[in-house]
Protein backbone atom coordinates (compact mmCIF):
# COMPACT_ATOMS: atom_id res chain seq x y z
CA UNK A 1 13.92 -55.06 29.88
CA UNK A 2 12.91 -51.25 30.44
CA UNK A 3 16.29 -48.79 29.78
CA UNK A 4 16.59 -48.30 33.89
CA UNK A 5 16.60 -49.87 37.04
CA UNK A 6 13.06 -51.32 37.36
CA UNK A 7 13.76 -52.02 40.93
CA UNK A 8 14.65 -47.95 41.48
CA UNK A 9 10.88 -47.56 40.72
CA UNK A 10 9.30 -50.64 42.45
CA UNK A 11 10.86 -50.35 45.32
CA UNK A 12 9.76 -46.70 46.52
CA UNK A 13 6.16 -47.90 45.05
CA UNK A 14 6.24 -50.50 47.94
CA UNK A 15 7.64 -48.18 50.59
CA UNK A 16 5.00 -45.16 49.51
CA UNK A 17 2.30 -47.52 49.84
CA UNK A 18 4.14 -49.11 53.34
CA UNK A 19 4.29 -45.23 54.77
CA UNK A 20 0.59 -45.00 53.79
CA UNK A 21 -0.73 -47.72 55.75
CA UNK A 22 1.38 -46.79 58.84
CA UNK A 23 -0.17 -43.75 58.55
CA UNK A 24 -3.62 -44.87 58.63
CA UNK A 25 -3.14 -47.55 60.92
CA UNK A 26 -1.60 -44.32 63.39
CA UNK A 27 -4.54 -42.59 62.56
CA UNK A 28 -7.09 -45.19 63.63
CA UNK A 29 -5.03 -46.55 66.75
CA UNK A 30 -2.67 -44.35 67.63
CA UNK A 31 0.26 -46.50 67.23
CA UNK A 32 3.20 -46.33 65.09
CA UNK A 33 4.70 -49.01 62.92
CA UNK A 34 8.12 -50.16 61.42
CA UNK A 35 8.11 -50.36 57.70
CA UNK A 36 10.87 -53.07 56.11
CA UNK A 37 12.37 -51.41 53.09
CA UNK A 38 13.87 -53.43 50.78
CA UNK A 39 15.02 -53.33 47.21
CA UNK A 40 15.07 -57.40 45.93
CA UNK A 41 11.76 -58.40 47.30
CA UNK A 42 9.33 -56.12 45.63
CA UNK A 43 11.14 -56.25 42.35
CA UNK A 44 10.77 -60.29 42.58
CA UNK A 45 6.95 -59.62 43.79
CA UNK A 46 5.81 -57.80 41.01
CA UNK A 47 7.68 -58.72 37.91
CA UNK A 48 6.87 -62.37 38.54
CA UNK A 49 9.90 -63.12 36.53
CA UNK A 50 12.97 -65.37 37.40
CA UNK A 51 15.94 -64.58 35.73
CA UNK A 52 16.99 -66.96 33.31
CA UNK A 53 20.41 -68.03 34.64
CA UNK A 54 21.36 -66.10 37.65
CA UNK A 55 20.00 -64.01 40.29
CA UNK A 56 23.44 -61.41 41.44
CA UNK A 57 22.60 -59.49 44.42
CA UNK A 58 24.78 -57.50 47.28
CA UNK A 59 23.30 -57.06 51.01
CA UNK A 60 24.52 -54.11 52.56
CA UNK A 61 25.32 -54.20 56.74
CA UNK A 62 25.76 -51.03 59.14
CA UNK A 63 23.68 -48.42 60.70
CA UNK A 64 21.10 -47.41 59.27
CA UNK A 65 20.76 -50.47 57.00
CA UNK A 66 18.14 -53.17 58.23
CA UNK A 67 18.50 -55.05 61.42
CA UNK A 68 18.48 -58.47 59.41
CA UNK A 69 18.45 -57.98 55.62
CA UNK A 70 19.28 -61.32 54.57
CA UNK A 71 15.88 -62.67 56.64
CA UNK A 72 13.60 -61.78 53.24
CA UNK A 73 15.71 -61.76 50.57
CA UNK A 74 16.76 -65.63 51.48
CA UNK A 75 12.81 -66.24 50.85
CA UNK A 76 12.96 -64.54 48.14
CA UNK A 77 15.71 -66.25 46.64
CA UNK A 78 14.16 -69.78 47.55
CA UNK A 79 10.65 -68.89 46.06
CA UNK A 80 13.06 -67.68 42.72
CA UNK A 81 14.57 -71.48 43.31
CA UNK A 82 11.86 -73.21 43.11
CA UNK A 83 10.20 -71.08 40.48
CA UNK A 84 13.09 -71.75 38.15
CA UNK A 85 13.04 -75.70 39.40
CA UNK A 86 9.45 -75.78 38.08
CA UNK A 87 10.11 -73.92 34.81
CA UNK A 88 12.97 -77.06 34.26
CA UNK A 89 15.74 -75.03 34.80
CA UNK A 90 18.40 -74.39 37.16
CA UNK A 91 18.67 -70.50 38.57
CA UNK A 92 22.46 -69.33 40.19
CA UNK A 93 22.04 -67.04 43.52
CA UNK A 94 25.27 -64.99 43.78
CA UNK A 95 25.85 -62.61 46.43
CA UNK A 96 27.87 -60.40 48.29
CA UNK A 97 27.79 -59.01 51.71
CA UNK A 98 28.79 -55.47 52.48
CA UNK A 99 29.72 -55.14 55.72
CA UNK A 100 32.39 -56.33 58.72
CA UNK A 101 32.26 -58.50 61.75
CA UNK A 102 31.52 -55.46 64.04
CA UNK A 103 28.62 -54.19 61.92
CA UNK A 104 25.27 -54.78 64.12
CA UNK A 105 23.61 -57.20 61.87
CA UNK A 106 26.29 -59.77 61.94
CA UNK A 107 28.12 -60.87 59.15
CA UNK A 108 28.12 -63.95 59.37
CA UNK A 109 24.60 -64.94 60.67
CA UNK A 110 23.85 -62.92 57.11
CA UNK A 111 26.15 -65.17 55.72
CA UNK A 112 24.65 -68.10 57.03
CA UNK A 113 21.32 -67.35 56.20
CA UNK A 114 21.87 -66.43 52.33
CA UNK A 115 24.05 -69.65 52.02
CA UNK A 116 21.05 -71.56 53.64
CA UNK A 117 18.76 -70.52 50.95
CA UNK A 118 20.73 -71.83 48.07
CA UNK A 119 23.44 -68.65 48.14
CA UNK A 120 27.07 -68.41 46.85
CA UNK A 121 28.33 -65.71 48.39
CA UNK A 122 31.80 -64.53 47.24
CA UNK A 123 34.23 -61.75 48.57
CA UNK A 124 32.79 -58.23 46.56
CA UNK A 125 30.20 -57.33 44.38
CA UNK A 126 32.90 -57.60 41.38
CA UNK A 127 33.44 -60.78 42.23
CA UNK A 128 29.78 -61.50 42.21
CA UNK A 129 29.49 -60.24 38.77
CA UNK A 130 32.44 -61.80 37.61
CA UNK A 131 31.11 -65.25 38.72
CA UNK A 132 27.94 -64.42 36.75
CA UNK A 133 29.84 -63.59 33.93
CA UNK A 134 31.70 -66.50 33.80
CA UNK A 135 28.82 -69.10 34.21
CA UNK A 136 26.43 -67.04 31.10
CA UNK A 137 30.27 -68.05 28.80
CA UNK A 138 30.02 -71.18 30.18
CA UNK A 139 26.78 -72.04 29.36
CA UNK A 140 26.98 -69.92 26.16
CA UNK A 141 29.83 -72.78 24.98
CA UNK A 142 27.77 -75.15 25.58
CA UNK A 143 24.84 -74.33 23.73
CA UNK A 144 27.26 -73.38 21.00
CA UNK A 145 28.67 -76.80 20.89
CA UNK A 146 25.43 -78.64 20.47
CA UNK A 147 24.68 -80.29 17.20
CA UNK A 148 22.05 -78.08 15.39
């Protein structure tokens, strides 16, 4: 694992490349387009990797944030399902959502959608860690208890 946040480079990679086309694509027709920022899905793209035991994620709500954030990253955590499923292995998706019932993107369709994909979403992002946390022990204890 490199020493920072891969998915602080990736992600800006995408969205420079994303801003290029639209530029182009302006250029050639005239017309503008809407580029989808987002963090998760390009990380999961290009490292190809599913994390070993859990994937802990927050989605943030509110102005300025996407209209409906949890619309890729549930695909993105169901192709990181079944990637893990065919690997032999079981993957935890815990989650958070930022936000409040009178944020634009509504809560709970977010909700809904995350939960749909295989999701546990829980009340904070320390909570989501602390779930995490708590699973790796368990596991941990277990593979500590096998017979060598």
């Amino acid at each position: 694992m490199p020493p920072f946040a891969y998915g602080d480079v990736v992600a800006p990679m995408f969205a420079t490349v994303a801003v290029l086309a639209a530029l182009e694509h302006r250029r050639q027709t005239g017309e503008g387009q809407r580029i989808d920022v987002s963090q998760v899905e390009p990380l999961m793209h290009t490292v190809r990797k599913v994390p070993e035991l859990a994937e802990v994620f927050d989605v943030v709500l509110g102005f300025g944030s996407h209209p409906d954030p949890a619309r890729g990253l549930a695909q993105a955590l169901v192709d990181a399902q079944r990637e893990a499923r065919r690997q032999g292995r079981a993957l935890a998706l815990i989650g958070h959502v930022c936000g409040t019932d009178g944020d634009p993107q509504d809560k709970a369709a977010q909700v809904r959608q995350l939960e749909a994909a295989g999701a546990v979403i829980v009340g904070s992002n320390v909570e989501a860690a602390a779930l995490a946390a708590q699973l790796a022990a368990q596991i941990a204890g277990r593979a500590a208890a096998r017979p060598a």
